[in-house]
PDB file of N, CA and C in Angstrom:
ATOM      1  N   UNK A   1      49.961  41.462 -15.249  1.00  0.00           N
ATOM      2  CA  UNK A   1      49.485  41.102 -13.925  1.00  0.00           C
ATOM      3  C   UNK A   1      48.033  40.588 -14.001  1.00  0.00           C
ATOM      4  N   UNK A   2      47.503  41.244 -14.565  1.00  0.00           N
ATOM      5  CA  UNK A   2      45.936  41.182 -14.873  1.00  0.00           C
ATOM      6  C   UNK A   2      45.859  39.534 -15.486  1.00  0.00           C
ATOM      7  N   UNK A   3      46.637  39.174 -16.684  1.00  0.00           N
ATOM      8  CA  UNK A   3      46.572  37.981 -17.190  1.00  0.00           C
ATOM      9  C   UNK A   3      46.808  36.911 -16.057  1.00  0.00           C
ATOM     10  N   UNK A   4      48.145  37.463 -15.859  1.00  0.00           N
ATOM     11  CA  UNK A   4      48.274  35.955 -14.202  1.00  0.00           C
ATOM     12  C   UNK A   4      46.980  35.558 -13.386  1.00  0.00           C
ATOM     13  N   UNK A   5      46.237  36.438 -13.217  1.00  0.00           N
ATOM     14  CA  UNK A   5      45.670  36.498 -12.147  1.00  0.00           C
ATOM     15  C   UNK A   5      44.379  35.432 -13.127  1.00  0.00           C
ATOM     16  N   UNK A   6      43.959  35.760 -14.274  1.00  0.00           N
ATOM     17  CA  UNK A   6      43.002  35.218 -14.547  1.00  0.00           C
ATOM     18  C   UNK A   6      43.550  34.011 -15.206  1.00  0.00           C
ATOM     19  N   UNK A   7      44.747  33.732 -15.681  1.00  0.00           N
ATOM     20  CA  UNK A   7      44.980  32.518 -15.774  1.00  0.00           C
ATOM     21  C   UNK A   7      44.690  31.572 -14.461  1.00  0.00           C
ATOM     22  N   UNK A   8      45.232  31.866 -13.302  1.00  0.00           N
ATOM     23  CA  UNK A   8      45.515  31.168 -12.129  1.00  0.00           C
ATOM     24  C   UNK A   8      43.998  31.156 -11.447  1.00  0.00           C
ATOM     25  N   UNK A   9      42.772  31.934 -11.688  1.00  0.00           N
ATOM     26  CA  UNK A   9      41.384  31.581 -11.870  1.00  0.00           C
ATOM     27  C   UNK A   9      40.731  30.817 -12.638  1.00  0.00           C
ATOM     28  N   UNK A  10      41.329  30.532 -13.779  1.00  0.00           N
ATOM     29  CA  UNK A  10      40.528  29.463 -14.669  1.00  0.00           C
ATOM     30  C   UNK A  10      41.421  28.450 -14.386  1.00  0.00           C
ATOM     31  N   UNK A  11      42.735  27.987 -13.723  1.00  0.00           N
ATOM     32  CA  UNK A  11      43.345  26.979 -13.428  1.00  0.00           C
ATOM     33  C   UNK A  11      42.614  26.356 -11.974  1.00  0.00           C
ATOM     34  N   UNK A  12      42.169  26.878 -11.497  1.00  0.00           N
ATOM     35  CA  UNK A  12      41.772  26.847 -10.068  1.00  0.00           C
ATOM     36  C   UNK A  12      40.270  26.164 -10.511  1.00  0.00           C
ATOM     37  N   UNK A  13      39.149  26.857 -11.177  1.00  0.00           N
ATOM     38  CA  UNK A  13      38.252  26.268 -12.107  1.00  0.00           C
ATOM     39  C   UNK A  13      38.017  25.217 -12.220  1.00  0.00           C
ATOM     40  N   UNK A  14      39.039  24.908 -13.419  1.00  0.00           N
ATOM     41  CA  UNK A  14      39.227  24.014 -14.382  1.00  0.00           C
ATOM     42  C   UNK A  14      39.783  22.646 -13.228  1.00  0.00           C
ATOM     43  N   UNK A  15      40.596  23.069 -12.207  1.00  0.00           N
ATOM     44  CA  UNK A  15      40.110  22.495 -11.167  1.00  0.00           C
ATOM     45  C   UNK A  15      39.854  21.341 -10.622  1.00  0.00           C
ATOM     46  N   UNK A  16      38.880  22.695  -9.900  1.00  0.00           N
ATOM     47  CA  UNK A  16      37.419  22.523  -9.458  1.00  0.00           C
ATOM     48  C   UNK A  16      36.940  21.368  -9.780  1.00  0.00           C
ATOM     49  N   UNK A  17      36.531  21.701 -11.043  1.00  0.00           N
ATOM     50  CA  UNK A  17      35.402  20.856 -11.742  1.00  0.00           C
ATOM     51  C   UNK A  17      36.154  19.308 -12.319  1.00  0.00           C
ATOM     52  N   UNK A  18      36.889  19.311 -12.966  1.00  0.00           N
ATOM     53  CA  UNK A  18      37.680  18.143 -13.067  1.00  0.00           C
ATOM     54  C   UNK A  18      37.427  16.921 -11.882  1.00  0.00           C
ATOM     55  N   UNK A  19      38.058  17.627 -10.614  1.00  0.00           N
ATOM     56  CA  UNK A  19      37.739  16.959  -9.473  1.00  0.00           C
ATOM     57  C   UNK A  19      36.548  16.566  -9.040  1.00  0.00           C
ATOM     58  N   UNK A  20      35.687  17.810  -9.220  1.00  0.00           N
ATOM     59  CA  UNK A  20      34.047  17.361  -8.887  1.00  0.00           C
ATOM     60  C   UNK A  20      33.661  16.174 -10.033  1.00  0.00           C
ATOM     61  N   UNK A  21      33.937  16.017 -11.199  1.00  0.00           N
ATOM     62  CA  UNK A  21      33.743  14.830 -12.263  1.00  0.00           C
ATOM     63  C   UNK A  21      34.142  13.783 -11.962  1.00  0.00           C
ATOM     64  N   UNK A  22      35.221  13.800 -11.720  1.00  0.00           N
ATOM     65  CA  UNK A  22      35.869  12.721 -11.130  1.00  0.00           C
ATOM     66  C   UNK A  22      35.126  11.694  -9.410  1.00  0.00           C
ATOM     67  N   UNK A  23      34.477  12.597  -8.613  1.00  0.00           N
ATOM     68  CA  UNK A  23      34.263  12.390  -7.542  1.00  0.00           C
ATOM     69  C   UNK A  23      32.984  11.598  -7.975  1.00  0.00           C
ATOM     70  N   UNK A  24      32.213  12.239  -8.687  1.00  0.00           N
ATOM     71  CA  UNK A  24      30.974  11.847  -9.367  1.00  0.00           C
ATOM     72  C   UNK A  24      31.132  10.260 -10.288  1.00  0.00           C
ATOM     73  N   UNK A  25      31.767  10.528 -11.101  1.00  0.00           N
ATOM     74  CA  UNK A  25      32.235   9.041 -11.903  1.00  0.00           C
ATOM     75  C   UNK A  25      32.641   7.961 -11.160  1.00  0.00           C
ATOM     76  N   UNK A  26      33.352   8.359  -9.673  1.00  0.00           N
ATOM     77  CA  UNK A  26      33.525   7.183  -8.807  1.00  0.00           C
ATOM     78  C   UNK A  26      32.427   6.817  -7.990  1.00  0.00           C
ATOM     79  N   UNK A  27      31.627   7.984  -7.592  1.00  0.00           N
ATOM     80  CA  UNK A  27      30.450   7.584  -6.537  1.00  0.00           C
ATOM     81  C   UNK A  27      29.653   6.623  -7.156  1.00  0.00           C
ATOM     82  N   UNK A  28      28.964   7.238  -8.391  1.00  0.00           N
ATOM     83  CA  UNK A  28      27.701   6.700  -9.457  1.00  0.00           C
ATOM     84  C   UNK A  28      27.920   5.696  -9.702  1.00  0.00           C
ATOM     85  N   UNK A  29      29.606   5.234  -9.880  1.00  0.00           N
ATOM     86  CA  UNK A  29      29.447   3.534 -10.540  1.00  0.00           C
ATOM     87  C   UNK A  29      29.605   2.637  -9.514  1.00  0.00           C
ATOM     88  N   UNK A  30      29.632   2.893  -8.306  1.00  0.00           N
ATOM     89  CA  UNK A  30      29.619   1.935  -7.375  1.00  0.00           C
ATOM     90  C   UNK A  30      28.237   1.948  -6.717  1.00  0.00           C
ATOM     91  N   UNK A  31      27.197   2.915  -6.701  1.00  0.00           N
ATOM     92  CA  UNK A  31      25.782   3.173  -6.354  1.00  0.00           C
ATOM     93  C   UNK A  31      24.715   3.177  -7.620  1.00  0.00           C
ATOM     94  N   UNK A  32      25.111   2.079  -8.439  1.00  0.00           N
ATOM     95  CA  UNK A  32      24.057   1.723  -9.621  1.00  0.00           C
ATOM     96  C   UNK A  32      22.984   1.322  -8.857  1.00  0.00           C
ATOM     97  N   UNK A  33      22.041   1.819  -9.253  1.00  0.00           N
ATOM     98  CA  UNK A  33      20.680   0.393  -8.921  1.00  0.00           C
ATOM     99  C   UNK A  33      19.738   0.461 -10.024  1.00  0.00           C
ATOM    100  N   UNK A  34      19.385  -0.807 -10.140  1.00  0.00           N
ATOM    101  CA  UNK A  34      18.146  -0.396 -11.501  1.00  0.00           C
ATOM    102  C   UNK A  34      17.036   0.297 -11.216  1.00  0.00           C
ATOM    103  N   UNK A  35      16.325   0.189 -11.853  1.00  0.00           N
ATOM    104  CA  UNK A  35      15.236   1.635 -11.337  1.00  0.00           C
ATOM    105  C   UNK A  35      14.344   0.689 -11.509  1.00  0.00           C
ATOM    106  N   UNK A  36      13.673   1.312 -10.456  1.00  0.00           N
ATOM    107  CA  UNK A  36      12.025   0.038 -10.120  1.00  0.00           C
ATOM    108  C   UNK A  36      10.961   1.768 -10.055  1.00  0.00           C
ATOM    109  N   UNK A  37       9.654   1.265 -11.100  1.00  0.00           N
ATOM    110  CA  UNK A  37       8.381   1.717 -10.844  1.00  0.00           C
ATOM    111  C   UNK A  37       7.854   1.635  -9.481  1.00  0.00           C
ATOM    112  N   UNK A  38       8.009   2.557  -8.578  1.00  0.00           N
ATOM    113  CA  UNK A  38       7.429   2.753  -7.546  1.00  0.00           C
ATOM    114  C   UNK A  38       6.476   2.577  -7.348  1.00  0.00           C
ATOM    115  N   UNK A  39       4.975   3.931  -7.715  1.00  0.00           N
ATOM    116  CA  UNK A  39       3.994   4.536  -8.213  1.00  0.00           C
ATOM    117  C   UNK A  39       3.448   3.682  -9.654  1.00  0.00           C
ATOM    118  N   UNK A  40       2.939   2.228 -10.007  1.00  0.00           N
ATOM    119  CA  UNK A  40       2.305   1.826 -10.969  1.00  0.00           C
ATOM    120  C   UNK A  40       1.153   1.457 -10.543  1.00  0.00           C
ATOM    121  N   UNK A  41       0.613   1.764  -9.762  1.00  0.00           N
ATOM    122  CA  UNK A  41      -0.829   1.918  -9.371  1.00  0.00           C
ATOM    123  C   UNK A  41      -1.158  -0.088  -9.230  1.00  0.00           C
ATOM    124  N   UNK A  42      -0.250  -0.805  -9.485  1.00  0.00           N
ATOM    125  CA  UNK A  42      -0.483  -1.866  -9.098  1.00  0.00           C
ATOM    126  C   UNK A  42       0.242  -2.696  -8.194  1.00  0.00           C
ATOM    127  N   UNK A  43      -0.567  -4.021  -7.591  1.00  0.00           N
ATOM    128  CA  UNK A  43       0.247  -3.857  -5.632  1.00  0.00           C
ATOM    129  C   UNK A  43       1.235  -5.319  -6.443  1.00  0.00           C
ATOM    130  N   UNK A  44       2.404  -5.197  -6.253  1.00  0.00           N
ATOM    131  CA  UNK A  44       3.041  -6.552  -6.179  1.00  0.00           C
ATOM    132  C   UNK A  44       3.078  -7.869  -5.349  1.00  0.00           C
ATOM    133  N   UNK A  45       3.196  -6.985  -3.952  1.00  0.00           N
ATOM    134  CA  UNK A  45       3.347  -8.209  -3.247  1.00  0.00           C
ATOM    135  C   UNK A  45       1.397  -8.713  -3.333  1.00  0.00           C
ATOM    136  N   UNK A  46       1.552  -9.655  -2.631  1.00  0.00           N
ATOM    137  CA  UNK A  46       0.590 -10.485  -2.241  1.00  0.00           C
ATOM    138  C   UNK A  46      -0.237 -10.020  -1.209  1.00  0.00           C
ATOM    139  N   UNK A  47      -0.832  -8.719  -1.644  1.00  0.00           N
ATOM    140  CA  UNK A  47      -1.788  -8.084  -0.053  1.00  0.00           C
ATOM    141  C   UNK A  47      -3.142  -7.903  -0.108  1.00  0.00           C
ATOM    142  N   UNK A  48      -4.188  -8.081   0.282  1.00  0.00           N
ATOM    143  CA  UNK A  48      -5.555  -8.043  -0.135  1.00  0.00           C
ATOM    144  C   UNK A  48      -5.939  -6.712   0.580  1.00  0.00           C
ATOM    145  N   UNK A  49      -7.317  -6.499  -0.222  1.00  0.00           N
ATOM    146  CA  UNK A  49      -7.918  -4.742  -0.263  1.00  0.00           C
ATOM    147  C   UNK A  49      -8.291  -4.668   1.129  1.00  0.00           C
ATOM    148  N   UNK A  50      -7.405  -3.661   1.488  1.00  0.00           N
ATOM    149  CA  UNK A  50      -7.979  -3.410   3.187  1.00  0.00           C
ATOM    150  C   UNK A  50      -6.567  -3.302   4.700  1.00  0.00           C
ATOM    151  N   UNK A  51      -5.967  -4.862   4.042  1.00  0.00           N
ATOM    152  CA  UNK A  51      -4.648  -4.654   4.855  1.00  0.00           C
ATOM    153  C   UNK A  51      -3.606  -3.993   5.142  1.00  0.00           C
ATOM    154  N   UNK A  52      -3.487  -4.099   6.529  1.00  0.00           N
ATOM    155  CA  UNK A  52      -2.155  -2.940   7.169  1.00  0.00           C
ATOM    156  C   UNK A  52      -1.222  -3.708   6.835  1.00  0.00           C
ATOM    157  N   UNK A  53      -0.295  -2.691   6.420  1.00  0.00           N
ATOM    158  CA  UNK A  53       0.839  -3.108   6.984  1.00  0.00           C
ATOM    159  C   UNK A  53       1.774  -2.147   7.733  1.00  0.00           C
ATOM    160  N   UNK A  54       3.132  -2.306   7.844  1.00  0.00           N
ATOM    161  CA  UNK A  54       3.647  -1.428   8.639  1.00  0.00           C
ATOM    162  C   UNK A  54       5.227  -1.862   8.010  1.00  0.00           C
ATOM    163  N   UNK A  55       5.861  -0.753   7.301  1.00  0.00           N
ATOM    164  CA  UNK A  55       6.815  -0.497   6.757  1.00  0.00           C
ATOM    165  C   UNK A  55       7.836   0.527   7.554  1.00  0.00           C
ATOM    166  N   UNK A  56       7.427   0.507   8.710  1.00  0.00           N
ATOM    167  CA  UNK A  56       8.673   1.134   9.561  1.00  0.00           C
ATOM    168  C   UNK A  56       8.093   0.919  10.916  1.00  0.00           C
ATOM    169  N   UNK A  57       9.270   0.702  11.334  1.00  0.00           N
ATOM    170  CA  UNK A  57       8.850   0.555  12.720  1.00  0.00           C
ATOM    171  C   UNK A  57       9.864   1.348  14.067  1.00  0.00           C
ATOM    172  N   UNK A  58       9.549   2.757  14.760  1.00  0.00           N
ATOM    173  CA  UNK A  58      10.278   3.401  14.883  1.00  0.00           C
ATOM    174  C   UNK A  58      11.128   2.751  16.329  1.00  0.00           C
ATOM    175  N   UNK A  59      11.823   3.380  16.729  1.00  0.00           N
ATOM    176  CA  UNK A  59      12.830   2.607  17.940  1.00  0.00           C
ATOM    177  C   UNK A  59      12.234   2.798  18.946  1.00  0.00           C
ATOM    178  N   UNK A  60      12.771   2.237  20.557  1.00  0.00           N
ATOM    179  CA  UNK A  60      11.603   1.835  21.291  1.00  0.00           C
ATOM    180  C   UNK A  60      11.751   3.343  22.438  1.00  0.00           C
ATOM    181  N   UNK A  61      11.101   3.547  22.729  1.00  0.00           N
ATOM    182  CA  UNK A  61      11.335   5.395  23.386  1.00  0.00           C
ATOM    183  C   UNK A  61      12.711   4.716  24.910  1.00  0.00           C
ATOM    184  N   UNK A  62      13.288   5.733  25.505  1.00  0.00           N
ATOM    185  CA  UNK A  62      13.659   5.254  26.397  1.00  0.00           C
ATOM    186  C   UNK A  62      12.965   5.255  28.116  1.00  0.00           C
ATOM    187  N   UNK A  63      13.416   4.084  28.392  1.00  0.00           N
ATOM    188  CA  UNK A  63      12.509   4.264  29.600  1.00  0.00           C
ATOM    189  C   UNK A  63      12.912   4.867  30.806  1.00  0.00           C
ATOM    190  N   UNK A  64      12.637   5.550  31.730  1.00  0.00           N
ATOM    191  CA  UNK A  64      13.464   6.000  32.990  1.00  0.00           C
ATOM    192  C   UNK A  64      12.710   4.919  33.974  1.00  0.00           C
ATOM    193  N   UNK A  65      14.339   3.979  34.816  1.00  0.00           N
ATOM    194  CA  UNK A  65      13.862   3.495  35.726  1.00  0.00           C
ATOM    195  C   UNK A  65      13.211   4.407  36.946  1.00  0.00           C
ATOM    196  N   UNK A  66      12.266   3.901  37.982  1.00  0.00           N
ATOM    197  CA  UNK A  66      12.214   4.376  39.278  1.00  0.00           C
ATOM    198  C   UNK A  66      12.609   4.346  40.124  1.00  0.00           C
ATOM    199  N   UNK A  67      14.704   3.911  39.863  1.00  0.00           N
ATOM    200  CA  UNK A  67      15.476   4.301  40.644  1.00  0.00           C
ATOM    201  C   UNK A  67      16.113   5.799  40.396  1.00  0.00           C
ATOM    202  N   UNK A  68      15.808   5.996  39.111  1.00  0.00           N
ATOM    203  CA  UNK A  68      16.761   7.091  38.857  1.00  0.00           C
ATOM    204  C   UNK A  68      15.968   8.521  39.545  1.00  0.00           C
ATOM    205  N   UNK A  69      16.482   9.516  39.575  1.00  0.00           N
ATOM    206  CA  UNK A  69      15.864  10.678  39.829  1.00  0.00           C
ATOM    207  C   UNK A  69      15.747  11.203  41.249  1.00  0.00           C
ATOM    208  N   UNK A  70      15.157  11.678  41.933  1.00  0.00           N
ATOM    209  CA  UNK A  70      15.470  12.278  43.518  1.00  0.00           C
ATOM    210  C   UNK A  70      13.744  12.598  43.597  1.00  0.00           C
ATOM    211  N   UNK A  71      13.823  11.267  45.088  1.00  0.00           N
ATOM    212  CA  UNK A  71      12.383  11.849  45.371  1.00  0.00           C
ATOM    213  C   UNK A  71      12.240  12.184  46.671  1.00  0.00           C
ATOM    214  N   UNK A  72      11.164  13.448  46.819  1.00  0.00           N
ATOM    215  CA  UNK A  72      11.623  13.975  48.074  1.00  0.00           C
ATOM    216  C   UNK A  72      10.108  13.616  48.812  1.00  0.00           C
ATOM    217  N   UNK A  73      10.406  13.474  50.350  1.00  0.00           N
ATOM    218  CA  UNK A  73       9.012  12.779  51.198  1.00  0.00           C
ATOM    219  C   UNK A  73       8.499  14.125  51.876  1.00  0.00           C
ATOM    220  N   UNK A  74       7.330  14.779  51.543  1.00  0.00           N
ATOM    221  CA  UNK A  74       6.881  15.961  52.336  1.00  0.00           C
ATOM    222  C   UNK A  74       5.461  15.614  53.173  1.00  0.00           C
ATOM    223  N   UNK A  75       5.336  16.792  53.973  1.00  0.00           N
ATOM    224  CA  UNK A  75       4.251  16.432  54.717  1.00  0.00           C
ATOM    225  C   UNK A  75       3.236  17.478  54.210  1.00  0.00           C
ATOM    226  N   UNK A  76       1.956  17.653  54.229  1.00  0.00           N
ATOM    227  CA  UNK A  76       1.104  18.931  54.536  1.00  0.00           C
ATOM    228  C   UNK A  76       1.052  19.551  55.942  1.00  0.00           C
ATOM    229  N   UNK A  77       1.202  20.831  56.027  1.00  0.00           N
ATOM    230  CA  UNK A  77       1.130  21.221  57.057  1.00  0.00           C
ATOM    231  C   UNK A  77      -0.179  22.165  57.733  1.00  0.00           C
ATOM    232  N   UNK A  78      -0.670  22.260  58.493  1.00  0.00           N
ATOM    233  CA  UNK A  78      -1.930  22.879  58.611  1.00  0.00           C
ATOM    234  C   UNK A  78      -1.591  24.085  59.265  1.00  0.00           C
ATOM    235  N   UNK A  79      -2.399  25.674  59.007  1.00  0.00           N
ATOM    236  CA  UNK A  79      -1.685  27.148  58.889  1.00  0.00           C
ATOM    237  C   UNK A  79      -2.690  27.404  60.542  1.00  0.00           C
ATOM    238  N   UNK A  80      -3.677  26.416  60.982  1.00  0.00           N
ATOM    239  CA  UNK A  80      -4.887  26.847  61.706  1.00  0.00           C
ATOM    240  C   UNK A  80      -4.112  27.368  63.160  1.00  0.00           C
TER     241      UNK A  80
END
């Protein structure tokens, strides 16, 4: 009994991992990219000492028209 049980654990395993290799060998060869030096302390493009730039640019906030929402008309009232 004891043997079944640990056979049918290292089958389960063995698996496992097979599959996880497999999943891996298909992802990796379709997501090659060559590897580019990030960090070489030297600028490629064409930018002179000082200039901004702007490498993201985030989305535009949303706006609420001043139809939407509930506005209510009050008066002040005097307590005298």
């Amino acid at each position: 009994m004891l043997v079944g049980l640990l056979r049918t654990i290292f089958i389960i395993i063995v698996v496992y991992y097979s599959i996880k290799l497999l999943v891996w060998l298909f992802s990796s060869g379709s997501k090659k990219k060559p590897y580019r030096h990030q960090n070489t302390g030297q600028s490629h493009n064409n930018r002179k000492e000082g200039e901004t730039t702007i490498d993201y640019i985030p989305k535009q906030k949303k706006t609420i028209k001043d139809s939407s929402g509930e506005y209510i008309d009050f008066e002040e009232v005097d307590n005298d």
